[in-house]
Protein backbone atom coordinates (compact mmCIF):
# COMPACT_ATOMS: atom_id res chain seq x y z
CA UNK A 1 11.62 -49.65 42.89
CA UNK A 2 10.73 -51.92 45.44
CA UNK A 3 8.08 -54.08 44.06
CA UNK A 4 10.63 -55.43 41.85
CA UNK A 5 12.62 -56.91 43.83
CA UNK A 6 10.60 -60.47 43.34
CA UNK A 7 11.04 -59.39 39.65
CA UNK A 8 14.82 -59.06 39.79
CA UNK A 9 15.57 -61.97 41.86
CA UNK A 10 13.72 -63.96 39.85
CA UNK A 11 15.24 -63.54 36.68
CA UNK A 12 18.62 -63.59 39.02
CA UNK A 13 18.36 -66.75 40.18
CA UNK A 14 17.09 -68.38 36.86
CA UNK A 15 20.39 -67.32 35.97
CA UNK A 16 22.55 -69.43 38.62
CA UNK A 17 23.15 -72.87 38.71
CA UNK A 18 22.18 -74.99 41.83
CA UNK A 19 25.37 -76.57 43.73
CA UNK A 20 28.48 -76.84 42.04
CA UNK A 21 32.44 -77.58 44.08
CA UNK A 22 34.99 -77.09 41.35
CA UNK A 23 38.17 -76.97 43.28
CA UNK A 24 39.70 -74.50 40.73
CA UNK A 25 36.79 -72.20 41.69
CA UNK A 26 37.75 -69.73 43.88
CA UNK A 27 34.47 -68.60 45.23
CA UNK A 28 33.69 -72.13 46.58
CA UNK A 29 36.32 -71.55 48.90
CA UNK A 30 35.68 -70.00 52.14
CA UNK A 31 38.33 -67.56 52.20
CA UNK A 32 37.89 -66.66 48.84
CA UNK A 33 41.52 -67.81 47.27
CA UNK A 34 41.71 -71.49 45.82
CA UNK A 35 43.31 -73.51 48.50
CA UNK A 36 42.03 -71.04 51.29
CA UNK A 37 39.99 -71.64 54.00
CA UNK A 38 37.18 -75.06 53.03
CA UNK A 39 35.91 -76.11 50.02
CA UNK A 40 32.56 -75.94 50.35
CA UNK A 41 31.23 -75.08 47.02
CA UNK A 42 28.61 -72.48 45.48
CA UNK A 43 24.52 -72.66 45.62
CA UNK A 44 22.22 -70.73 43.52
CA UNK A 45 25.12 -68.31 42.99
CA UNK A 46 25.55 -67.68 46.55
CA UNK A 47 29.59 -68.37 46.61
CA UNK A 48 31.00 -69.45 49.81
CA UNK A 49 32.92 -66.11 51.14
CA UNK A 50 29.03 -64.32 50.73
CA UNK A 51 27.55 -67.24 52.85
CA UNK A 52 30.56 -66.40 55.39
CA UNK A 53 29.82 -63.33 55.58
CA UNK A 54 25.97 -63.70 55.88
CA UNK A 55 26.41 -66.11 58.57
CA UNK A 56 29.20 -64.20 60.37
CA UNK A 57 31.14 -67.26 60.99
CA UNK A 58 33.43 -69.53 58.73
CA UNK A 59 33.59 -72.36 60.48
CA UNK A 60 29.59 -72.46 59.86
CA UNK A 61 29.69 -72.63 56.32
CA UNK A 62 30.21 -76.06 55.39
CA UNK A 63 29.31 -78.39 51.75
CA UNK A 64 26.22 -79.32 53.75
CA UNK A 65 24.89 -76.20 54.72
CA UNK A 66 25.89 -74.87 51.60
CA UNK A 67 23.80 -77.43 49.31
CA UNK A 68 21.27 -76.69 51.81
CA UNK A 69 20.50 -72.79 50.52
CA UNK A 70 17.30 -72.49 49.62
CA UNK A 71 15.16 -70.22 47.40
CA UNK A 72 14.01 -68.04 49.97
CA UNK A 73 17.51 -67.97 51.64
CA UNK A 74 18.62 -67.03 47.92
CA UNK A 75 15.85 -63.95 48.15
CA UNK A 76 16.96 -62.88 52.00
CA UNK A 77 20.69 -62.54 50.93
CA UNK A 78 20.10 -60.88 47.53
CA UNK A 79 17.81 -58.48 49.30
CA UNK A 80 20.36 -57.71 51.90
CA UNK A 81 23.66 -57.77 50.38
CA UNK A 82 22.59 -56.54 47.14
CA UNK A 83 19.73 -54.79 46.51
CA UNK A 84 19.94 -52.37 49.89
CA UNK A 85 23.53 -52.09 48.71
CA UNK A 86 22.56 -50.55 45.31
CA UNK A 87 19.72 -48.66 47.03
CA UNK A 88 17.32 -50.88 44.32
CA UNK A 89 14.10 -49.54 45.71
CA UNK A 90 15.26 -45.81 44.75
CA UNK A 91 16.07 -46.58 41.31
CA UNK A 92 14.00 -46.42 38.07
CA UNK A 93 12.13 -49.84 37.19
CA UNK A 94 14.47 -51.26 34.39
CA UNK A 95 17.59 -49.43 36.00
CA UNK A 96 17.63 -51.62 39.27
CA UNK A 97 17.18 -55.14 37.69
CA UNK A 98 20.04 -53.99 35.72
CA UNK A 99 22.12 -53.07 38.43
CA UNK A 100 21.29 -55.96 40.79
CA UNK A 101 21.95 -59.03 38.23
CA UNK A 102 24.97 -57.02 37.58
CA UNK A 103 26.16 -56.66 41.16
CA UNK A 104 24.86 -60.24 41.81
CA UNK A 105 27.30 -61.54 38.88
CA UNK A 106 30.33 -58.96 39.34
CA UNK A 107 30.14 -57.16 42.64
CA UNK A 108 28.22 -54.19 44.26
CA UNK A 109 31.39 -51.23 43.75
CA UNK A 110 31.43 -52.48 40.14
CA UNK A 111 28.52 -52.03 39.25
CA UNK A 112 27.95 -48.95 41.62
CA UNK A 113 31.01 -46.85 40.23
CA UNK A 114 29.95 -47.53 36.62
CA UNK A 115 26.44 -45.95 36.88
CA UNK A 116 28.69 -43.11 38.97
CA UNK A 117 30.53 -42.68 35.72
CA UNK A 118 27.65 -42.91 33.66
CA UNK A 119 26.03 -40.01 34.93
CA UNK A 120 29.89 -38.07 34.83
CA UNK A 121 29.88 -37.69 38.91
CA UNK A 122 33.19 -36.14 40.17
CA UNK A 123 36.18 -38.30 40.56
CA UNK A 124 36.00 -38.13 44.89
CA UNK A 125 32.16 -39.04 43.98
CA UNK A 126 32.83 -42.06 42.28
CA UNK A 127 33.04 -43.82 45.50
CA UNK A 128 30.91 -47.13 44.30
CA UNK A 129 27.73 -46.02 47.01
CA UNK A 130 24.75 -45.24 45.67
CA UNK A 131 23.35 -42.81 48.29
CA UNK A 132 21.64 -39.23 47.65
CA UNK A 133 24.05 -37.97 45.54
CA UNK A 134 23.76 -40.35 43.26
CA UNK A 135 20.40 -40.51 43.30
CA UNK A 136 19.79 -37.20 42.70
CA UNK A 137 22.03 -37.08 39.78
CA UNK A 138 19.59 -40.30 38.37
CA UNK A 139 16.76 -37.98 38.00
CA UNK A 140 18.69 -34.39 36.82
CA UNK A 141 22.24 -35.10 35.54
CA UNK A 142 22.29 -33.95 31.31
CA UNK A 143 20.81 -36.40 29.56
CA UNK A 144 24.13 -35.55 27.25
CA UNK A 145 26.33 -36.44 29.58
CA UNK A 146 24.44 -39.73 30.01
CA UNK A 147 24.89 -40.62 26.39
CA UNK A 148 28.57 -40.26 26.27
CA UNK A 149 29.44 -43.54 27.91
CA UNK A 150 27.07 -45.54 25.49
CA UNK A 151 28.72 -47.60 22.90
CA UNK A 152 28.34 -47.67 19.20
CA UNK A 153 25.90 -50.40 19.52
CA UNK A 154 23.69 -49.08 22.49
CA UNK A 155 23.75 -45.87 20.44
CA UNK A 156 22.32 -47.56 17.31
CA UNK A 157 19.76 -49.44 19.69
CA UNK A 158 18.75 -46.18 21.24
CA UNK A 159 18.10 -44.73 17.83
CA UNK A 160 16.20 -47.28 16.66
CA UNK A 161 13.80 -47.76 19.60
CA UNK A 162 13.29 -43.93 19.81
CA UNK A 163 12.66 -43.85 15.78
CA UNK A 164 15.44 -41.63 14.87
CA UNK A 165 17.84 -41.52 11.97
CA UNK A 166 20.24 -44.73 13.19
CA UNK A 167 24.00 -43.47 12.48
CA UNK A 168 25.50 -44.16 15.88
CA UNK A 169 25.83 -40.05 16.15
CA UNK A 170 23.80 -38.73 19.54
CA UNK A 171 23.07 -35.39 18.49
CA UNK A 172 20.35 -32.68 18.66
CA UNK A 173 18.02 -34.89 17.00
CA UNK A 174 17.95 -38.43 19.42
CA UNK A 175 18.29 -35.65 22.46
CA UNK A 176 15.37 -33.94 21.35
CA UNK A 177 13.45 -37.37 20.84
CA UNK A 178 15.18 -38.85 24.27
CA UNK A 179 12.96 -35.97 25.83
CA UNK A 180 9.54 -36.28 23.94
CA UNK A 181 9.71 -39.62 24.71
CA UNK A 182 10.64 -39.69 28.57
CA UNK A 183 13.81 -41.89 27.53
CA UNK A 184 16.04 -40.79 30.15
CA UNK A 185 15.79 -43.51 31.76
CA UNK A 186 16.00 -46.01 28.52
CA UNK A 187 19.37 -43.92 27.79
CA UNK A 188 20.88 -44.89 31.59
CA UNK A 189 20.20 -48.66 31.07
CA UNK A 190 22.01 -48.33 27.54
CA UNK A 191 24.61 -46.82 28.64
CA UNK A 192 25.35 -48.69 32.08
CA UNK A 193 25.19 -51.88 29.84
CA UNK A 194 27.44 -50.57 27.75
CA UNK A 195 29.88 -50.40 30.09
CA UNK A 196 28.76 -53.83 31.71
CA UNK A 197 29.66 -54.97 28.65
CA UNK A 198 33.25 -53.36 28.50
CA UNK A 199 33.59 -55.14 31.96
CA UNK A 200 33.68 -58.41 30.66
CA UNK A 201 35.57 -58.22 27.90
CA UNK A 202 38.21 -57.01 30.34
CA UNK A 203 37.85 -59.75 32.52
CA UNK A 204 40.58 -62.37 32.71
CA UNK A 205 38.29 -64.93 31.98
CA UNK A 206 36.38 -63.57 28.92
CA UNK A 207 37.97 -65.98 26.13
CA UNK A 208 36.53 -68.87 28.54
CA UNK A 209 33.12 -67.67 30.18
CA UNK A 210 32.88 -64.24 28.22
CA UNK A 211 30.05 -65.73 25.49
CA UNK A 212 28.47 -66.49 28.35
CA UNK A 213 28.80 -63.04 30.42
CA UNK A 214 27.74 -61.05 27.17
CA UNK A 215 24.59 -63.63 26.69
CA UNK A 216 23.54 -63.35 30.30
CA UNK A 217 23.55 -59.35 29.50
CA UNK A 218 21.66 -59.36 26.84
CA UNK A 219 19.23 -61.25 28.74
CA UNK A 220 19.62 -58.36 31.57
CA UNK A 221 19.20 -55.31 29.76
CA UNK A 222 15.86 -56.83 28.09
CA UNK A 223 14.61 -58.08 30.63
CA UNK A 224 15.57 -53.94 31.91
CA UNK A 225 13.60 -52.63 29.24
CA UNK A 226 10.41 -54.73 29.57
CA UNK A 227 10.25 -53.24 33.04
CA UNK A 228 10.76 -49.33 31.55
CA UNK A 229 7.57 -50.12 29.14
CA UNK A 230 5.16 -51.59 32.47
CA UNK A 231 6.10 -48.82 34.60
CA UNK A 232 5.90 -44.67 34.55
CA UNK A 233 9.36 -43.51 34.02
CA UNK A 234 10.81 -41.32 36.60
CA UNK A 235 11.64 -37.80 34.82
């Protein structure tokens, strides 16, 4: 939804450091590759290839214009390169914070393809752009199919905030309550988190950052389900 954009970003940025220039880093480098292109550094979590490509020209980007990013240059490129990119004011409040912070930290396709998979799209579907198709299959794909992707964990969470029996088993009981209580869309956060979560443990840095990465989701996906509880659901 739209008017949660300022919502999103918010917590978003709160999550980024201001200006750091490690030269092991690669996303302070221009070109994207340690020891290609300038180092120039990251601000607010804008890296340096992103500010390339927002200002269209390398040889722009420089430490200077980089320290230089402001909030409201932060909230221009998140809205543009992000949010339009996962189609964040079609989505179900709780949903598209989700789905930004997670494209913000981890890229667009990622995090595009894994709601894809979430809702059990066809493999030449699964093509990381969230456009009607998807969309559509947001609001009707089985809420069964949904569930499959969620992990032990999100399963036991989704139990417990729906007040059913909490053995880590979806079956005809949590679907049944999933629809009394217009959980559909509680059941696509938990279950794109869930594999958000499988992300980063697969990422080659996990043993150094991944504490970090698995706090900053937690963070996400309840700061995702204070917006499901302020909100109608979409059903």
């Amino acid at each position: 939804m739209d008017f949660n954009f300022d919502i999103a970003a918010q917590f978003t940025a709160s999550r980024e450091g201001l200006y750091q220039c490690l030269h092991s880093d690669a996303g302070n480098w221009t070109f994207g590759a340690v020891g290609q292109g300038n180092l120039v550094g990251t601000m607010r979590g804008i890296s340096a290839p992103v500010m390339v490509r927002w200002l269209g020209d390398a040889s722009m980007v420089t430490k200077s214009v980089m320290q230089s990013i402001t909030q409201d240059q932060f909230n221009a490129i998140a809205r543009c390169l992000y949010w339009r990119a996962i189609n964040g004011d079609q989505l179900p409040a709780g949903l598209d914070l989700l789905l930004f912070d997670f494209a913000f930290n981890s890229g667009v396709a990622r995090a595009a393809k894994q709601l894809q998979r979430v809702l059990c799209m066809q493999p030449d579907e699964i093509d990381g752009d969230i456009g009607e198709l998807t969309l559509e299959a947001v609001l009707h794909a089985p809420v069964q199919e949904i569930t499959l992707a969620l992990s032990d964990r999100y399963k036991r969470r989704l139990q417990d905030d729906l007040g059913v029996t909490s053995d880590g088993i979806i079956g005809p009981g949590t679907l049944k309550a999933i629809k009394a209580q217009d959980a559909r869309t509680r059941a696509l956060v938990y279950a794109c988190a869930s594999l958000q979560d499988a992300s980063y443990r697969s990422f080659k840095g996990f043993a150094q950052f991944g504490r970090g990465w698995l706090g900053r989701l937690d963070q996400r996906v309840e700061a995702a389900v204070s917006l499901l509880t302020s909100v109608p659901a979409l059903t």
